[in-house]
C-alpha atoms as a PDB file:
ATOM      1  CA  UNK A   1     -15.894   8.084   4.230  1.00  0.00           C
ATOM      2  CA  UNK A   2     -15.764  10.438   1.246  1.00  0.00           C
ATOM      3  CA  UNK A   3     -13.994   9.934  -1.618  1.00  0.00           C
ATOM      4  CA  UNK A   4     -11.335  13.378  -3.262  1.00  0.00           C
ATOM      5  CA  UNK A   5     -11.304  14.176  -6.441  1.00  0.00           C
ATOM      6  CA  UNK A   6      -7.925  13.207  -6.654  1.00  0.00           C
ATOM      7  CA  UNK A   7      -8.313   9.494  -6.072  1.00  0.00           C
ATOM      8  CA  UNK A   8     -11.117   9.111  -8.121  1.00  0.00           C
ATOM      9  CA  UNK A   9      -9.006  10.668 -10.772  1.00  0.00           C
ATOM     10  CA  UNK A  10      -6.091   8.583  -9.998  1.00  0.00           C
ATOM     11  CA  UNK A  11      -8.188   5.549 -10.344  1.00  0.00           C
ATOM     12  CA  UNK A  12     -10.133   6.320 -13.515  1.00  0.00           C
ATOM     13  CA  UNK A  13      -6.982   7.280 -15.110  1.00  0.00           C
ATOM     14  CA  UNK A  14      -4.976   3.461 -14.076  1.00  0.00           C
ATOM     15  CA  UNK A  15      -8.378   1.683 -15.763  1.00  0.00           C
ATOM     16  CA  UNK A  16      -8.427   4.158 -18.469  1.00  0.00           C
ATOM     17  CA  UNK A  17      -4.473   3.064 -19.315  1.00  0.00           C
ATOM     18  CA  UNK A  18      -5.209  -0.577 -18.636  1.00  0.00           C
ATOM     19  CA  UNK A  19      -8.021  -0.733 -21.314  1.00  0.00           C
ATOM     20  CA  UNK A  20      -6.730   1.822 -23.824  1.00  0.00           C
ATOM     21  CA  UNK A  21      -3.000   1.043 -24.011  1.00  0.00           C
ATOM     22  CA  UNK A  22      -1.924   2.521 -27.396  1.00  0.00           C
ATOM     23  CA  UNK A  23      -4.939   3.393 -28.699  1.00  0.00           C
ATOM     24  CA  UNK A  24      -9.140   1.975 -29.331  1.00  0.00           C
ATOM     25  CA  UNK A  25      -8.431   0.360 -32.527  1.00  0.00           C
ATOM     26  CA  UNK A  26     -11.829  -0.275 -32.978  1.00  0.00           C
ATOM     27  CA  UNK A  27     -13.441   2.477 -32.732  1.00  0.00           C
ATOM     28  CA  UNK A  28     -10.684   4.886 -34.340  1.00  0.00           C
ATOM     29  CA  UNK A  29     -11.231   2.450 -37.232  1.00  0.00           C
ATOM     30  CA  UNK A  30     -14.761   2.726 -37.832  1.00  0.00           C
ATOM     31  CA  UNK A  31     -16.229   5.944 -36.279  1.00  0.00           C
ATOM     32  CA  UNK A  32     -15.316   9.031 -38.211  1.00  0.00           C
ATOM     33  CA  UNK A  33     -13.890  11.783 -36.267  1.00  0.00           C
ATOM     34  CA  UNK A  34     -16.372  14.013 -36.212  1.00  0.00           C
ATOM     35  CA  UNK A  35     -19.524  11.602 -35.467  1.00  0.00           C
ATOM     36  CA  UNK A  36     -21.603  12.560 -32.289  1.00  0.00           C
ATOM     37  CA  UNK A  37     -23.746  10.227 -30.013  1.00  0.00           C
ATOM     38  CA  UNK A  38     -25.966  10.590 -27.437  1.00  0.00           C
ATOM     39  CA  UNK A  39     -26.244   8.149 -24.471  1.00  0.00           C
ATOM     40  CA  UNK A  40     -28.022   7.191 -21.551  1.00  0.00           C
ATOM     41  CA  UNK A  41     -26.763   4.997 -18.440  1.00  0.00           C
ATOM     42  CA  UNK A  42     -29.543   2.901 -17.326  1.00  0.00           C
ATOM     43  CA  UNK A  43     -30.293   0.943 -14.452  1.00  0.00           C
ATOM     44  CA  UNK A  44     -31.102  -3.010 -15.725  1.00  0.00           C
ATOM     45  CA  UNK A  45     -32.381  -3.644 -12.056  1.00  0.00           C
ATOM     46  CA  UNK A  46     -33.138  -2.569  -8.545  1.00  0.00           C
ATOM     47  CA  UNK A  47     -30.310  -0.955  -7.163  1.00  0.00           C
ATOM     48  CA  UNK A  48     -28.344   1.731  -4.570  1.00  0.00           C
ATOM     49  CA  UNK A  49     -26.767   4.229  -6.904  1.00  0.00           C
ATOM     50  CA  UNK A  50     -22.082   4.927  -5.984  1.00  0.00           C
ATOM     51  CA  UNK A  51     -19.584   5.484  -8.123  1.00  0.00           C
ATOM     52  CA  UNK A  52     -21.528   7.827 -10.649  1.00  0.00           C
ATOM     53  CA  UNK A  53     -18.280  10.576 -10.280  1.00  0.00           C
ATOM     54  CA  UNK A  54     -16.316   7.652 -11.957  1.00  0.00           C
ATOM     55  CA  UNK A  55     -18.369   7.593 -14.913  1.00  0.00           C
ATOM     56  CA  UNK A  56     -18.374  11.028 -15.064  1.00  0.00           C
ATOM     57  CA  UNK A  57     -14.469  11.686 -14.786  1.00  0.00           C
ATOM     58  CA  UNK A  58     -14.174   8.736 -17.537  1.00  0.00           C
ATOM     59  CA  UNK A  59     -15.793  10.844 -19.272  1.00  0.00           C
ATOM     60  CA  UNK A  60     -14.304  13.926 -18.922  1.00  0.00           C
ATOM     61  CA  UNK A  61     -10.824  12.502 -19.160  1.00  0.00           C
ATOM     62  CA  UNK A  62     -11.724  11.170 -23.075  1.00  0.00           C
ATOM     63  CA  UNK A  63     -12.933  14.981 -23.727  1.00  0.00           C
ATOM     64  CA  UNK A  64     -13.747  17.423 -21.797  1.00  0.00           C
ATOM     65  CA  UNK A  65     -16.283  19.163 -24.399  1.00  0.00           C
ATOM     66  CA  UNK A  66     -18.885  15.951 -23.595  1.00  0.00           C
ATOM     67  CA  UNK A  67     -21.858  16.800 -22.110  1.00  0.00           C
ATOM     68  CA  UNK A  68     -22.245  15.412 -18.742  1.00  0.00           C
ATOM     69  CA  UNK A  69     -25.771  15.137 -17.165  1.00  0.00           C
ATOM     70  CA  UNK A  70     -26.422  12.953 -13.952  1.00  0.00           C
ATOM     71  CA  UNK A  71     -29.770  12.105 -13.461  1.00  0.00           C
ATOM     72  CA  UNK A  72     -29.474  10.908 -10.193  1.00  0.00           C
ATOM     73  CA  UNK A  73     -26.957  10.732  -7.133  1.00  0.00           C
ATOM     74  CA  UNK A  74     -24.968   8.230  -5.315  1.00  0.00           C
ATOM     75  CA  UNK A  75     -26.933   6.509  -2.513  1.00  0.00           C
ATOM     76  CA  UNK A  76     -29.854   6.526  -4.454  1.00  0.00           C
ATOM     77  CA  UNK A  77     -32.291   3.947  -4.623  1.00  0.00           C
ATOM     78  CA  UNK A  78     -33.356   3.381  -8.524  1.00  0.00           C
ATOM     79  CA  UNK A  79     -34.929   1.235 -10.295  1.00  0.00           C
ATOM     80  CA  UNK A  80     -35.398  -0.873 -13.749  1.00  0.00           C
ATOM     81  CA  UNK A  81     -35.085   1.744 -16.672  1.00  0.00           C
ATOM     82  CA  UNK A  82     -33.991   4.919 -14.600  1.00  0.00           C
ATOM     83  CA  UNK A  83     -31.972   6.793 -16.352  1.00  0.00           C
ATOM     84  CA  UNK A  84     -28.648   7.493 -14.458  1.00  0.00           C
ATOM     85  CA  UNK A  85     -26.862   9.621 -16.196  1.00  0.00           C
ATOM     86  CA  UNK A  86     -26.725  10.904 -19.961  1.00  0.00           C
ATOM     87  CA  UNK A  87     -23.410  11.972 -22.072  1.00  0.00           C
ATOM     88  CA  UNK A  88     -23.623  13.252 -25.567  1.00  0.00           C
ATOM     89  CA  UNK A  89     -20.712  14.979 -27.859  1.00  0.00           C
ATOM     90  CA  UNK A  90     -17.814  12.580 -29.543  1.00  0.00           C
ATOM     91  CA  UNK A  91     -19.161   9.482 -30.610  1.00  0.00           C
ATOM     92  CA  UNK A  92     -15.054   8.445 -30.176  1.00  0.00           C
ATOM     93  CA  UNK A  93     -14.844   9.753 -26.785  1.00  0.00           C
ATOM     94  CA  UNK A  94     -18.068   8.391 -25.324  1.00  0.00           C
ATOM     95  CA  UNK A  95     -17.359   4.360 -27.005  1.00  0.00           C
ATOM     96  CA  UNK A  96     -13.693   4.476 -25.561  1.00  0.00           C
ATOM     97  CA  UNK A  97     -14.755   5.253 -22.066  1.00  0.00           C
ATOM     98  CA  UNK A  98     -17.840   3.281 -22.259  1.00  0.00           C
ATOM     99  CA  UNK A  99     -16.493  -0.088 -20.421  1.00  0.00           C
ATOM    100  CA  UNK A 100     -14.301   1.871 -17.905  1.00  0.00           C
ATOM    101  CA  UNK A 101     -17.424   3.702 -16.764  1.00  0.00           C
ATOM    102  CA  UNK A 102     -20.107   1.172 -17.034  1.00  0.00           C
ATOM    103  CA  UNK A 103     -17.205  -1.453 -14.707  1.00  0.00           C
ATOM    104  CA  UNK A 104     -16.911   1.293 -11.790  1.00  0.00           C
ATOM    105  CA  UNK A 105     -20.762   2.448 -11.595  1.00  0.00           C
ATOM    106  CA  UNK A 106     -22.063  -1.633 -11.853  1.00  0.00           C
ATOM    107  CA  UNK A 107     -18.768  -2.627  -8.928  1.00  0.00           C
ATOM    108  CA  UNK A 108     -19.523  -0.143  -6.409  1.00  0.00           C
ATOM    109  CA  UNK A 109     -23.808   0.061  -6.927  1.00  0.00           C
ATOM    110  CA  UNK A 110     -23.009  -3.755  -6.561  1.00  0.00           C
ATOM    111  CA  UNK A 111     -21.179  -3.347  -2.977  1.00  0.00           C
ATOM    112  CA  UNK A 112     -23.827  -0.579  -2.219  1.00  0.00           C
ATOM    113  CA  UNK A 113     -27.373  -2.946  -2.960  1.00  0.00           C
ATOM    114  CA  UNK A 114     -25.821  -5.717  -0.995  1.00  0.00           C
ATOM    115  CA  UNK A 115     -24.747  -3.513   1.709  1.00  0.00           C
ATOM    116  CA  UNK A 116     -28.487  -1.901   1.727  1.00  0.00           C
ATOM    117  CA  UNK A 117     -29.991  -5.631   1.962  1.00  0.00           C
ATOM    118  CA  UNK A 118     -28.040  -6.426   5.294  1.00  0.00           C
ATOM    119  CA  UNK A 119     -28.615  -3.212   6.464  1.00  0.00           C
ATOM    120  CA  UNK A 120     -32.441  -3.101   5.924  1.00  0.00           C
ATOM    121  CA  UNK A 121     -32.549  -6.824   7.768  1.00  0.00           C
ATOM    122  CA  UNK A 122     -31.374  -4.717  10.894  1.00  0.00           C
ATOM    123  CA  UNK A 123     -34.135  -1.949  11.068  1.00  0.00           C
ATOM    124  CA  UNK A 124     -35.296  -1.200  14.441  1.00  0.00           C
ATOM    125  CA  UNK A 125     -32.225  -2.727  16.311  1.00  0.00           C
ATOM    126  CA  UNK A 126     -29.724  -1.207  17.548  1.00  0.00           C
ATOM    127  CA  UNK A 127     -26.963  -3.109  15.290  1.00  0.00           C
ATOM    128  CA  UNK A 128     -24.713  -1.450  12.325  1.00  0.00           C
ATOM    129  CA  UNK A 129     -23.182  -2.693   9.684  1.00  0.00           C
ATOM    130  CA  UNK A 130     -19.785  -3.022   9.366  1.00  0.00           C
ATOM    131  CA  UNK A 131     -17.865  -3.881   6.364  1.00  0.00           C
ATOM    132  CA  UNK A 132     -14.478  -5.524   6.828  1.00  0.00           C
ATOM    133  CA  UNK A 133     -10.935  -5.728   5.105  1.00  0.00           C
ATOM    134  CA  UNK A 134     -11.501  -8.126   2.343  1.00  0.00           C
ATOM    135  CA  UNK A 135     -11.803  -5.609  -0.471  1.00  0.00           C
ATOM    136  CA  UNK A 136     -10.441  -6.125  -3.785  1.00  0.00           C
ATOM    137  CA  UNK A 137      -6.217  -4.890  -3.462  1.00  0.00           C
ATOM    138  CA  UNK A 138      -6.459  -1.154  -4.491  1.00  0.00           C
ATOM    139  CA  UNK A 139      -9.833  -0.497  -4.296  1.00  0.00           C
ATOM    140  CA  UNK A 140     -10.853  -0.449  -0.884  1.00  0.00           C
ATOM    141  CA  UNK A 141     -11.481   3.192  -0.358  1.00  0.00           C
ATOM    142  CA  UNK A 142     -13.318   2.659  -2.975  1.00  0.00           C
ATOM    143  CA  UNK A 143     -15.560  -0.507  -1.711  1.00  0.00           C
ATOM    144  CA  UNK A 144     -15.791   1.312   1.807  1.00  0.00           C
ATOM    145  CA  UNK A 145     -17.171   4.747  -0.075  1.00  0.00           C
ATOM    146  CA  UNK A 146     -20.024   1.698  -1.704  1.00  0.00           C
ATOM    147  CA  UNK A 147     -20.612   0.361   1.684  1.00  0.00           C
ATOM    148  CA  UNK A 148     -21.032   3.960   3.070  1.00  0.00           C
ATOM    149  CA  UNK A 149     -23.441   4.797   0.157  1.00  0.00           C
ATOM    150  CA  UNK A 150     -25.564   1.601   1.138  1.00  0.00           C
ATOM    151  CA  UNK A 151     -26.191   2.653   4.627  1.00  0.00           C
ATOM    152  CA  UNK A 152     -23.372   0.428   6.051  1.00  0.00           C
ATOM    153  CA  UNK A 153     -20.513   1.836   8.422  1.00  0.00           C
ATOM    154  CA  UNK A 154     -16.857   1.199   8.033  1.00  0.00           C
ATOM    155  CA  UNK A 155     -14.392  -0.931   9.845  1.00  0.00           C
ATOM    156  CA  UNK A 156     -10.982   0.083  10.359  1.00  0.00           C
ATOM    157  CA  UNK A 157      -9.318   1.097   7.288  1.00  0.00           C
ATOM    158  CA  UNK A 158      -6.335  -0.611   7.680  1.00  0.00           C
ATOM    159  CA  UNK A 159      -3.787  -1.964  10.244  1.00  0.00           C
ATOM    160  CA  UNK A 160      -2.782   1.162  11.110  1.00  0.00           C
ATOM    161  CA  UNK A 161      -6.221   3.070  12.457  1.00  0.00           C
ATOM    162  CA  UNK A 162      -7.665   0.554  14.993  1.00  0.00           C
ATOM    163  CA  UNK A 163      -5.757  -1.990  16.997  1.00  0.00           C
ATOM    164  CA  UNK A 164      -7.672  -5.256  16.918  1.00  0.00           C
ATOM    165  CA  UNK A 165      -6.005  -8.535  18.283  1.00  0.00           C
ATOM    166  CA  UNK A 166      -7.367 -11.549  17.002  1.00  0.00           C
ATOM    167  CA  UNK A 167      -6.688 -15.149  18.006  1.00  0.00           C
ATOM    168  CA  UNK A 168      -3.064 -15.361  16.078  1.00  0.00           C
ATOM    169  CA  UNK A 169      -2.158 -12.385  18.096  1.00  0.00           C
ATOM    170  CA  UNK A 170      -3.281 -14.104  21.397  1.00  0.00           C
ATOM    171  CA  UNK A 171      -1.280 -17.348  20.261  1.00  0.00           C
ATOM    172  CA  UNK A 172       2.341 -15.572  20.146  1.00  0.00           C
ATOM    173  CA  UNK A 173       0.971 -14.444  24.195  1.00  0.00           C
ATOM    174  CA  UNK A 174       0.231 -17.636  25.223  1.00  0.00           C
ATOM    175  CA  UNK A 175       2.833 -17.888  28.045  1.00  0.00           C
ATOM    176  CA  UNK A 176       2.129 -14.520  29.181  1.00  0.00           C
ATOM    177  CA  UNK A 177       0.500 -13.791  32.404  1.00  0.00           C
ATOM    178  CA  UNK A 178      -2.142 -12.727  34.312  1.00  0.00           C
ATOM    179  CA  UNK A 179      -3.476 -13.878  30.343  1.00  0.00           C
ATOM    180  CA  UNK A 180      -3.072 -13.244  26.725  1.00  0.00           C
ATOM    181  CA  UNK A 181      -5.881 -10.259  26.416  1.00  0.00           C
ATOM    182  CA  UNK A 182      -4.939  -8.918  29.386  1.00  0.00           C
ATOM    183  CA  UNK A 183      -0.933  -8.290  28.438  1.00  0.00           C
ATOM    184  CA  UNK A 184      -1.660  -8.009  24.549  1.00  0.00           C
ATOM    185  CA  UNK A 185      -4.735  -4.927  25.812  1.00  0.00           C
ATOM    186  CA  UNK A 186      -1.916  -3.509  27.993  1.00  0.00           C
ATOM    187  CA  UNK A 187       1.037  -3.372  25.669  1.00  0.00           C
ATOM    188  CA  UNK A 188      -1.639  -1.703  22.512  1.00  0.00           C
ATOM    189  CA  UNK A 189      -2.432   0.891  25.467  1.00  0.00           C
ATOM    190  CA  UNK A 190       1.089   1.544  25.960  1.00  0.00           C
ATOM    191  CA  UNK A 191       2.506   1.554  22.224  1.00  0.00           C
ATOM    192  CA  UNK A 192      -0.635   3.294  20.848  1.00  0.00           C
ATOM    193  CA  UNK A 193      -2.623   5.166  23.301  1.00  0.00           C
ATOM    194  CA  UNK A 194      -5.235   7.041  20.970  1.00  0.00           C
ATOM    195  CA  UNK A 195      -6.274   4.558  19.379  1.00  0.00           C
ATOM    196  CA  UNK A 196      -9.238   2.184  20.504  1.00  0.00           C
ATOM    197  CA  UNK A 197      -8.366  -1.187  20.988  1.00  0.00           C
ATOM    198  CA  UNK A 198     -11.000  -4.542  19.968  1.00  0.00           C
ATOM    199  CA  UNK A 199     -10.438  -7.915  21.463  1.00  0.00           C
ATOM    200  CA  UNK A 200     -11.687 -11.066  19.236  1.00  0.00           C
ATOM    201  CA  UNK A 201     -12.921 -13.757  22.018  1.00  0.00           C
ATOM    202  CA  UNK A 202     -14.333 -17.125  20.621  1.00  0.00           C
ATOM    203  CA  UNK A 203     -15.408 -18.171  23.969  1.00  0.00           C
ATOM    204  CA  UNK A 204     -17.010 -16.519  26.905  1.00  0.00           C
ATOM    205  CA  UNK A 205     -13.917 -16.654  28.964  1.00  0.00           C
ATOM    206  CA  UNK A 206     -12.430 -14.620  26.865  1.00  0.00           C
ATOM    207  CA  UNK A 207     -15.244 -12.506  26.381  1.00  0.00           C
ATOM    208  CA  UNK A 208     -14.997 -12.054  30.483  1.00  0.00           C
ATOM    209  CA  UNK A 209     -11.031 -11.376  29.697  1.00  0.00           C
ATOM    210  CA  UNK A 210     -11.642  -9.026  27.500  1.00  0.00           C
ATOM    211  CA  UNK A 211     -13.957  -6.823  29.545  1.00  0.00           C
ATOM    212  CA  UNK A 212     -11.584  -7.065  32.657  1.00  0.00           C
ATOM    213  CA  UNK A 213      -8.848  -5.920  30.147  1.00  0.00           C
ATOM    214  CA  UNK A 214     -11.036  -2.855  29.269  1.00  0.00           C
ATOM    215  CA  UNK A 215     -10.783  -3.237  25.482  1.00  0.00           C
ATOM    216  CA  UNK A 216     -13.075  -1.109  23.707  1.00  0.00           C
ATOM    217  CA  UNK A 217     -14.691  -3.007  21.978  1.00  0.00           C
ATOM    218  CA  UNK A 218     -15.092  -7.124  21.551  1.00  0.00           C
ATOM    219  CA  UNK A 219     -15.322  -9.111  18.790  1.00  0.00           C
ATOM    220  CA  UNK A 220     -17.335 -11.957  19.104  1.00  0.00           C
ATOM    221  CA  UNK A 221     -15.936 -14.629  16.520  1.00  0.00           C
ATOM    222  CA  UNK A 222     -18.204 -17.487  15.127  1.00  0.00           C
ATOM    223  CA  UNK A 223     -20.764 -17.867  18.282  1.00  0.00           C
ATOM    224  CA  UNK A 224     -23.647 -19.262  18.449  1.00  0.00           C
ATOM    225  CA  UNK A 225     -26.971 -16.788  19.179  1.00  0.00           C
ATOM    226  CA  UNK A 226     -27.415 -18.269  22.937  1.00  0.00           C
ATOM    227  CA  UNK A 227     -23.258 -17.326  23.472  1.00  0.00           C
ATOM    228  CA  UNK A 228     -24.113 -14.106  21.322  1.00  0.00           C
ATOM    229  CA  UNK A 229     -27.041 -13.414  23.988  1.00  0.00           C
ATOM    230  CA  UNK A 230     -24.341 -14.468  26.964  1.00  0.00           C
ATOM    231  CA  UNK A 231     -21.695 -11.945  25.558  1.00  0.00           C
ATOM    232  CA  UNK A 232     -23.773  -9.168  25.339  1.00  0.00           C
ATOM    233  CA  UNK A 233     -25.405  -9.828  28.619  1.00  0.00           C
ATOM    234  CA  UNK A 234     -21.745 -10.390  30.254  1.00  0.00           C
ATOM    235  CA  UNK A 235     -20.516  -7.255  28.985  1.00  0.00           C
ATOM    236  CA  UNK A 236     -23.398  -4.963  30.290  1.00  0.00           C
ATOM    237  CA  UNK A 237     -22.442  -2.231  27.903  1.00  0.00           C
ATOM    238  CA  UNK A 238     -18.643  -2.326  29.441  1.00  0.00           C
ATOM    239  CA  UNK A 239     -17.363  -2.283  25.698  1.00  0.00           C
ATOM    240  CA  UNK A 240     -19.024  -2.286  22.412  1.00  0.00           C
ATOM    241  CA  UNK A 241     -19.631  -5.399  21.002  1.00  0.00           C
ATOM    242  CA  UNK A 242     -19.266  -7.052  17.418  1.00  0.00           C
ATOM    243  CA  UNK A 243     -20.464  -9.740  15.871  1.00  0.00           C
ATOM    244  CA  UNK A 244     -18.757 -11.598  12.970  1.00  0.00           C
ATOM    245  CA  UNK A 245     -18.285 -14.766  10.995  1.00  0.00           C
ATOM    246  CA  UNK A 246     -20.185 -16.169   8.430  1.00  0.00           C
ATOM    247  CA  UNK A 247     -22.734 -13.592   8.628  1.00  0.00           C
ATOM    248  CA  UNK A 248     -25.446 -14.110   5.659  1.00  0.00           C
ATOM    249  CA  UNK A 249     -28.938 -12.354   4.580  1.00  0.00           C
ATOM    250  CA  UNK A 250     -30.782 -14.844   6.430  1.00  0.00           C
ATOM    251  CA  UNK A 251     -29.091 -14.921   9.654  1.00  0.00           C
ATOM    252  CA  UNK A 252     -28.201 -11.395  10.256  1.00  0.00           C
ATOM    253  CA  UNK A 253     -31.274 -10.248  11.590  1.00  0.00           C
ATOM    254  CA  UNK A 254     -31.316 -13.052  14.722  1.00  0.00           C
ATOM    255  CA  UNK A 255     -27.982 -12.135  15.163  1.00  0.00           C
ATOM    256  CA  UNK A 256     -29.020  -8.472  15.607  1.00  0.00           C
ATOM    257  CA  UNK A 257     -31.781  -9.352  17.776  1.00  0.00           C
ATOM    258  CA  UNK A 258     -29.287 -10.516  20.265  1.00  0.00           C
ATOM    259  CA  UNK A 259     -28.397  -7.195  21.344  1.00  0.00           C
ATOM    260  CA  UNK A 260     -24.982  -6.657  19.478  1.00  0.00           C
ATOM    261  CA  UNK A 261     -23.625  -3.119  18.730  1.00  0.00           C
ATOM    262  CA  UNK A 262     -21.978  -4.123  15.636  1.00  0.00           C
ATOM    263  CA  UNK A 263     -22.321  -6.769  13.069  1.00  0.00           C
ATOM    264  CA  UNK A 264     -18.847  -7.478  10.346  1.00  0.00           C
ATOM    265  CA  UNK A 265     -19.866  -8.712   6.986  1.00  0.00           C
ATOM    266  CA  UNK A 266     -16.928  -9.610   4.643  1.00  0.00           C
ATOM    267  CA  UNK A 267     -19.521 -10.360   2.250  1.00  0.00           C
ATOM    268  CA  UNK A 268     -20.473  -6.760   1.303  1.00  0.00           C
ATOM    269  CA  UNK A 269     -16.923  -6.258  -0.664  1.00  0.00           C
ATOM    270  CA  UNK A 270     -15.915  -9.501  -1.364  1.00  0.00           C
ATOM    271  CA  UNK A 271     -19.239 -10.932  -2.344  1.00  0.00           C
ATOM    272  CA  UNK A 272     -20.900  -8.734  -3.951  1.00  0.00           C
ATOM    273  CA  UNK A 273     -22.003  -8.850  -7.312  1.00  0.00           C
ATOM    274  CA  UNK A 274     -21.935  -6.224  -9.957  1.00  0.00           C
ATOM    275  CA  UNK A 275     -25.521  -5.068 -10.766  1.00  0.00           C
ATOM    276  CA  UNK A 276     -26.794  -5.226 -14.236  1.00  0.00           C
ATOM    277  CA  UNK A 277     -26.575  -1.171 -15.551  1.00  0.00           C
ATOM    278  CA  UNK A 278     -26.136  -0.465 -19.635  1.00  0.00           C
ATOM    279  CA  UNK A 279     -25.178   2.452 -21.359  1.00  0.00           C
ATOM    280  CA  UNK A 280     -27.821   3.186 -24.170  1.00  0.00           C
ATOM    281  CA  UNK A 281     -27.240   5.058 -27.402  1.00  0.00           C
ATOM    282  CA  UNK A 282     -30.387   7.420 -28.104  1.00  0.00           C
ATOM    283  CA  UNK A 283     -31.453   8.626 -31.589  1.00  0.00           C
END
């Protein structure tokens, strides 16, 4: 997923509003006019670089005469003290969008280190990373461009790119014969026939449903590694699978090793914390 200039100037212009309102009465109080400053965005930790375009259009949007220099790109790996990026011009300009910046770049660097932990706990099988749809309301283009940036994959975007019935879905079909999967697969086919269609099956049953269904791909929900093993064994590369539920740092590699295609991790956007990056004023 890439991100448009548009939207990232749509969304630096909403935080820009929310924290400015009327006017920084601070700083248009105490910082003459024509006073310049020089300052450098730093990383405080180990970190994957995204968002460094927000900062930038933060920027840009408080005056356009600042001088913008990134010292390093989105997906990047940095460390303690590397300089990110560096602004200099109106000492106004650069204190007013200082927050706004500093809260995008330390957000979505956050989503992108956690999302570059799980992924490096996979190395060498044959399992992806998938982030899910429990992203903050309004930003999730914005978490999924993180994820991206981390070496993770995204998940459907929203209900309207992937058809995926889960167990709620299967509970309104209860009645319905020869099962559930089997007429909820079939009716998705019919109302929506480019789109893939993913199956969530708690047990192996429905795992064996699922496949005879054809769905595309099958979400295994919650199972234990031997049923994880079973599933992907059952399946025989008839579908893609997926493995979610509860997924953490220390378990996701076992659950890798059992063969999976995909493994869901809610965690990257709705976990994640925001890593520790300053803005420094130079002499």
């Amino acid at each position: 997923m890439e991100l448009t200039a548009d939207e990232i100037q749509c969304a630096v212009r909403a935080a820009l509003a929310e924290d400015l309102g009327p006017g920084d009465v601070t700083t248009e109080a105490t910082v003459p006019e024509d006073a310049t400053l020089r300052a450098a965005m730093v990383a405080r930790e180990p970190l994957v670089l995204a968002g460094l375009a927000f900062a930038e259009t933060a920027f840009n949007e408080l005056d356009p005469s600042l001088v913008i220099a990134p010292h390093a790109a989105d997906g990047d790996r940095c460390g303690p003290g590397q300089v990110l990026l560096r602004v200099s011009g109106s000492a106004r300009a650069i204190l007013t969008a200082e927050r706004v910046t500093l809260n995008f770049v330390q957000r979505l660097s956050g989503v992108a280190t956690l999302t570059a932990q799980f992924a490096g706990q996979v190395t060498g099988t044959r399992a992806r990373i998938l982030d899910t749809r429990k992203t903050t309301p309004g930003w999730r283009r914005l978490e999924k461009y993180a994820v991206k940036c981390g070496g993770g994959s995204n998940h459907r975007i929203g209900l309207y790119d992937l058809i995926l019935i889960k167990d709620n879905h299967l509970a309104a079909l209860r009645d319905a014969k020869p099962n559930a999967i089997a007429a909820a697969v079939q009716r998705a086919r019919t109302a929506h026939p480019q789109l893939k269609v993913e199956v969530e099956a708690d047990t192996l049953e429905q795992v064996r449903q699922a496949v005879e269904a054809r769905a595309d791909i099958i979400l295994l929900d919650n199972m234990s590694l031997a049923d994880l093993r079973a599933s992907v064994a059952l399946v025989a590369g008839r579908a893609q699978t997926e493995a979610s539920g509860g997924v953490r740092l220390e378990t996701v590699r076992a659950i890798a090793e059992t063969g999976v295609d995909f493994i869901s991790v809610g965690a990257l956007t709705h976990s994640a914390r925001a890593v520790d990056i300053g803005l420094d004023f130079e002499p």
